[in-house]
N, C-alpha and C. Protein backbone atom coordinates (compact mmCIF):
# COMPACT_ATOMS: atom_id res chain seq x y z
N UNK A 1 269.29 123.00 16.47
CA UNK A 1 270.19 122.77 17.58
C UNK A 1 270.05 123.93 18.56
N UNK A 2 269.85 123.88 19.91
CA UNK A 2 269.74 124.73 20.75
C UNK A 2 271.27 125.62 20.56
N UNK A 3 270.94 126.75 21.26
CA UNK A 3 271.58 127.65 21.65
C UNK A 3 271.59 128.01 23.31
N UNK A 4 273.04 127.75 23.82
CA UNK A 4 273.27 128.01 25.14
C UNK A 4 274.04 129.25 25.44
N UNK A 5 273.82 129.91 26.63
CA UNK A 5 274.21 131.37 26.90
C UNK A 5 275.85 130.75 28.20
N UNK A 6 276.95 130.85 28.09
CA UNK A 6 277.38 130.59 29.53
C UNK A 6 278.54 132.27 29.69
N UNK A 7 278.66 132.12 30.83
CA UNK A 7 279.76 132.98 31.28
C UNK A 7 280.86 132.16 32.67
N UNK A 8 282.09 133.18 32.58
CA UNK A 8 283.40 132.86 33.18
C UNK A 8 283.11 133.20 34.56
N UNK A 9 283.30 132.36 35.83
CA UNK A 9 283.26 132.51 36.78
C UNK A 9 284.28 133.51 37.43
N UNK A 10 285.41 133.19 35.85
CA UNK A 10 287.05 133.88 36.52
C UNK A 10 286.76 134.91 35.89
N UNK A 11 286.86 134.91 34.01
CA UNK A 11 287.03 136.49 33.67
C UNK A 11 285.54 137.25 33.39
N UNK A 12 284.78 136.37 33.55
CA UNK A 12 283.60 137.41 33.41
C UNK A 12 282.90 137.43 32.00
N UNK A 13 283.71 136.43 30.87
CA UNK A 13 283.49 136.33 29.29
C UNK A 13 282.58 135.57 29.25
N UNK A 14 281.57 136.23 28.02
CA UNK A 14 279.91 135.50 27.95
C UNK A 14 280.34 135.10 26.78
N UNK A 15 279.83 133.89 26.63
CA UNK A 15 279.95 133.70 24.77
C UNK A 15 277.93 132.71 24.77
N UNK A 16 277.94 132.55 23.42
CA UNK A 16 276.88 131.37 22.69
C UNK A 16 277.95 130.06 22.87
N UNK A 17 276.69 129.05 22.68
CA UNK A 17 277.16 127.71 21.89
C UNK A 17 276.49 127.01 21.46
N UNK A 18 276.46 126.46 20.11
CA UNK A 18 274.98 125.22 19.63
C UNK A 18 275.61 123.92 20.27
N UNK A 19 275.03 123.28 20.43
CA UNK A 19 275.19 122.59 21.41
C UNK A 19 273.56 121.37 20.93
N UNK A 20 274.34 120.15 21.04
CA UNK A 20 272.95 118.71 20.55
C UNK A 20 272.60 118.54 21.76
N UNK A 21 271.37 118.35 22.38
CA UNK A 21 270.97 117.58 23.49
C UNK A 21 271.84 116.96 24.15
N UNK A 22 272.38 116.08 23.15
CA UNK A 22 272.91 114.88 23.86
C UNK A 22 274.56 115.04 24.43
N UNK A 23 275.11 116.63 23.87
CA UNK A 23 276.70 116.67 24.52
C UNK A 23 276.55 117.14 25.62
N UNK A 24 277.52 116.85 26.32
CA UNK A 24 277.62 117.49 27.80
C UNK A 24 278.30 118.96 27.65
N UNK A 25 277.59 119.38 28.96
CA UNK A 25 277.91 121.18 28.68
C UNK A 25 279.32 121.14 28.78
N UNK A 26 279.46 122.87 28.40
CA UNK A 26 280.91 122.97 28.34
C UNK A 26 281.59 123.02 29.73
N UNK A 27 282.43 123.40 30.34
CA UNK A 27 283.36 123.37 31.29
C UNK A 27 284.25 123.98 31.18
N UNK A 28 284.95 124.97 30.64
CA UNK A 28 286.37 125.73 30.77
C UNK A 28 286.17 127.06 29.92
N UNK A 29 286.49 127.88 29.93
CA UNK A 29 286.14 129.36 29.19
C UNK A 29 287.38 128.85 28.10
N UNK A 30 286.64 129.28 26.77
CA UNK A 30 287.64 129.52 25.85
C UNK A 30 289.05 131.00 25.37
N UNK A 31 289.09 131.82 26.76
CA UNK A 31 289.92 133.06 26.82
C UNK A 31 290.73 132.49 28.06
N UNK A 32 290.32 132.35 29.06
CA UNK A 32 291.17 131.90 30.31
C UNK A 32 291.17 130.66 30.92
N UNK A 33 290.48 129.50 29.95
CA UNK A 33 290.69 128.36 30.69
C UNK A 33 289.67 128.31 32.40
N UNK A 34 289.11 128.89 32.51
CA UNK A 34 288.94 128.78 33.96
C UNK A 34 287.37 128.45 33.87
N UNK A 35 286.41 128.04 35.06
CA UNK A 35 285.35 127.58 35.49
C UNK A 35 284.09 128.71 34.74
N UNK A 36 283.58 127.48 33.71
CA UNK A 36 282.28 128.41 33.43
C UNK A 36 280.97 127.89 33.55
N UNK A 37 280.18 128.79 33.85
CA UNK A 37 278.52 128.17 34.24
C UNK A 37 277.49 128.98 33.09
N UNK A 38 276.45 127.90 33.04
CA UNK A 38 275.28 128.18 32.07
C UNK A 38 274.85 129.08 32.72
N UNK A 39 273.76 130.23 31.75
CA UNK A 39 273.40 131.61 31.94
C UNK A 39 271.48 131.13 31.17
N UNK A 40 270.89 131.59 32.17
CA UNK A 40 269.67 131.23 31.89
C UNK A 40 268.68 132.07 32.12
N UNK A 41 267.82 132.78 30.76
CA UNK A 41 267.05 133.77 30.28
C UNK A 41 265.80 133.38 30.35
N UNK A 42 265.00 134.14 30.73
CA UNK A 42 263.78 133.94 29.83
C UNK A 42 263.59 133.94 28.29
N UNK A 43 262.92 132.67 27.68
CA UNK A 43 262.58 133.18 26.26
C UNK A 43 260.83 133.08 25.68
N UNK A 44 261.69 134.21 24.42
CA UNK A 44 260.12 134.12 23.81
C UNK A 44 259.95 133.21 23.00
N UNK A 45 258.38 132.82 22.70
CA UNK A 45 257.82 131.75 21.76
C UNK A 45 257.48 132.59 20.72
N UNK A 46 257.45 132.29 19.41
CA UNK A 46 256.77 132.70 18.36
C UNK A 46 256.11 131.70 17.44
N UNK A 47 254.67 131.64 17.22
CA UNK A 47 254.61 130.11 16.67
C UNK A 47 254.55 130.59 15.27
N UNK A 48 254.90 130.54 14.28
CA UNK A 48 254.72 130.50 13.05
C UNK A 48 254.18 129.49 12.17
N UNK A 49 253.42 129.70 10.66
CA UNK A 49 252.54 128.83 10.28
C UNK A 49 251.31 129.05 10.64
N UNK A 50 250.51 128.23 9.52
CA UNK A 50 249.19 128.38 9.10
C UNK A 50 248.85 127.66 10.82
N UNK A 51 247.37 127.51 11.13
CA UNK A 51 246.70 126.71 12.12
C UNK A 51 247.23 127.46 13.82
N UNK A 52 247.43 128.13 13.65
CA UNK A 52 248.20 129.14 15.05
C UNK A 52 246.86 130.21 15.17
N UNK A 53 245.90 130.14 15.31
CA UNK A 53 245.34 131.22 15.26
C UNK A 53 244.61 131.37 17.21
N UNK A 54 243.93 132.41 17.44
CA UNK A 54 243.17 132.38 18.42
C UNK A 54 241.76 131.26 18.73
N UNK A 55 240.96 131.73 17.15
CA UNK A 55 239.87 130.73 17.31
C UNK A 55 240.55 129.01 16.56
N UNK A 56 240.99 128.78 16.90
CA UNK A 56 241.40 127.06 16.37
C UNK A 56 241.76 126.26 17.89
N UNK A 57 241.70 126.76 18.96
CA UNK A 57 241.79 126.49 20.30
C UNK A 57 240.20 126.21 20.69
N UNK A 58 240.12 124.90 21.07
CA UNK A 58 239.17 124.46 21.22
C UNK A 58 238.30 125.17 22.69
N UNK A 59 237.16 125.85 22.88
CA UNK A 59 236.78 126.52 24.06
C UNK A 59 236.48 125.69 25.12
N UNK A 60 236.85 126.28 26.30
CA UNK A 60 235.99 125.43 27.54
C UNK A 60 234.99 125.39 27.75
N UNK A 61 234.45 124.37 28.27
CA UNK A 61 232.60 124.35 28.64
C UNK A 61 232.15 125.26 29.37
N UNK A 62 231.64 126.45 29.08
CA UNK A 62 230.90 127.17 30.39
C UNK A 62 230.27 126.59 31.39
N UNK A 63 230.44 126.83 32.37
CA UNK A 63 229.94 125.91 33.57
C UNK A 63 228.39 126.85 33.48
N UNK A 64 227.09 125.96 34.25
CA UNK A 64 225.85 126.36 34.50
C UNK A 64 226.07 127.41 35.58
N UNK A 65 225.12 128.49 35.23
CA UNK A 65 224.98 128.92 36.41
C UNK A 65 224.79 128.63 37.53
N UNK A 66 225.27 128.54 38.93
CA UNK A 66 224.92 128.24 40.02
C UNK A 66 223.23 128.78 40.37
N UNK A 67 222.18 127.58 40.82
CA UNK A 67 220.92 128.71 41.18
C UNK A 67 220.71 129.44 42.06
N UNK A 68 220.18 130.45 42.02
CA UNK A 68 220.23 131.45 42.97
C UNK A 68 219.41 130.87 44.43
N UNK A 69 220.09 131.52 44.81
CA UNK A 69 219.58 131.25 46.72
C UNK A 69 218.20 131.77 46.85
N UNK A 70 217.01 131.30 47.40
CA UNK A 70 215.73 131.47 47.48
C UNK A 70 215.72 132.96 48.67
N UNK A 71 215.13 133.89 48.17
CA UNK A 71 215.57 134.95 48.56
C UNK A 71 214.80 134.95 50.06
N UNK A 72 215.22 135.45 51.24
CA UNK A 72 214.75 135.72 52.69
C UNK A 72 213.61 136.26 52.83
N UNK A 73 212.48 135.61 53.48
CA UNK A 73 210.93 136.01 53.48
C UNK A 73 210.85 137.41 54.06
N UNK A 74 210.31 138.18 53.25
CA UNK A 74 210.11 139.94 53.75
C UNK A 74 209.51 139.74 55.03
N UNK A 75 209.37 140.40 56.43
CA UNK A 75 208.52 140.22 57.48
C UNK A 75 207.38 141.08 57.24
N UNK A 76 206.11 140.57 57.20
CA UNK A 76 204.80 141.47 57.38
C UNK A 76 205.17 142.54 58.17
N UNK A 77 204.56 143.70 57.94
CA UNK A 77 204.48 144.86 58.91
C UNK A 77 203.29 144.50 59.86
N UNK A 78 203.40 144.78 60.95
CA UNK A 78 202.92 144.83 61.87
C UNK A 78 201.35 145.68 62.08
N UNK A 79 200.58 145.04 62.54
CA UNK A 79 199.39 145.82 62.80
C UNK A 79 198.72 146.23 63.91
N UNK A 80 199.21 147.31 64.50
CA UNK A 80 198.48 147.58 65.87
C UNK A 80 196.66 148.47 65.71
């Protein structure tokens, strides 16, 4: 079950809540009754378990080298 972060618009009180997908968020601070809004973090992933590794990620195709540009004709030196 997720875990939601909210705080009090009025007193400023942060709490948790587990919380199912499917309930609707909360709405009222449980200290003052008054207007509260969801609080939204960055989080980290940790994958745990076997098959998580670096090489088990399938590689991308190296693309071909592009061919090189036919290089600019040297000019003869000149012969007086």
């Amino acid at each position: 079950m997720p875990t939601y972060q909210y705080a009090c618009t009025v007193c400023g009180h942060e709490f948790e809540a587990f919380q199912a997908f499917s309930e609707d968020s909360l709405t009222t601070c449980p200290q003052c009754k008054g207007e509260i809004r969801k609080v939204y973090s960055a989080v980290g992933v940790v994958f745990k378990g076997s098959g998580f590794y670096k090489t088990d990620s399938a590689k991308s195709p190296s693309l071909p080298a592009a061919p090189a540009a036919p290089a600019a004709p040297t000019p003869a030196p000149k012969s007086e």
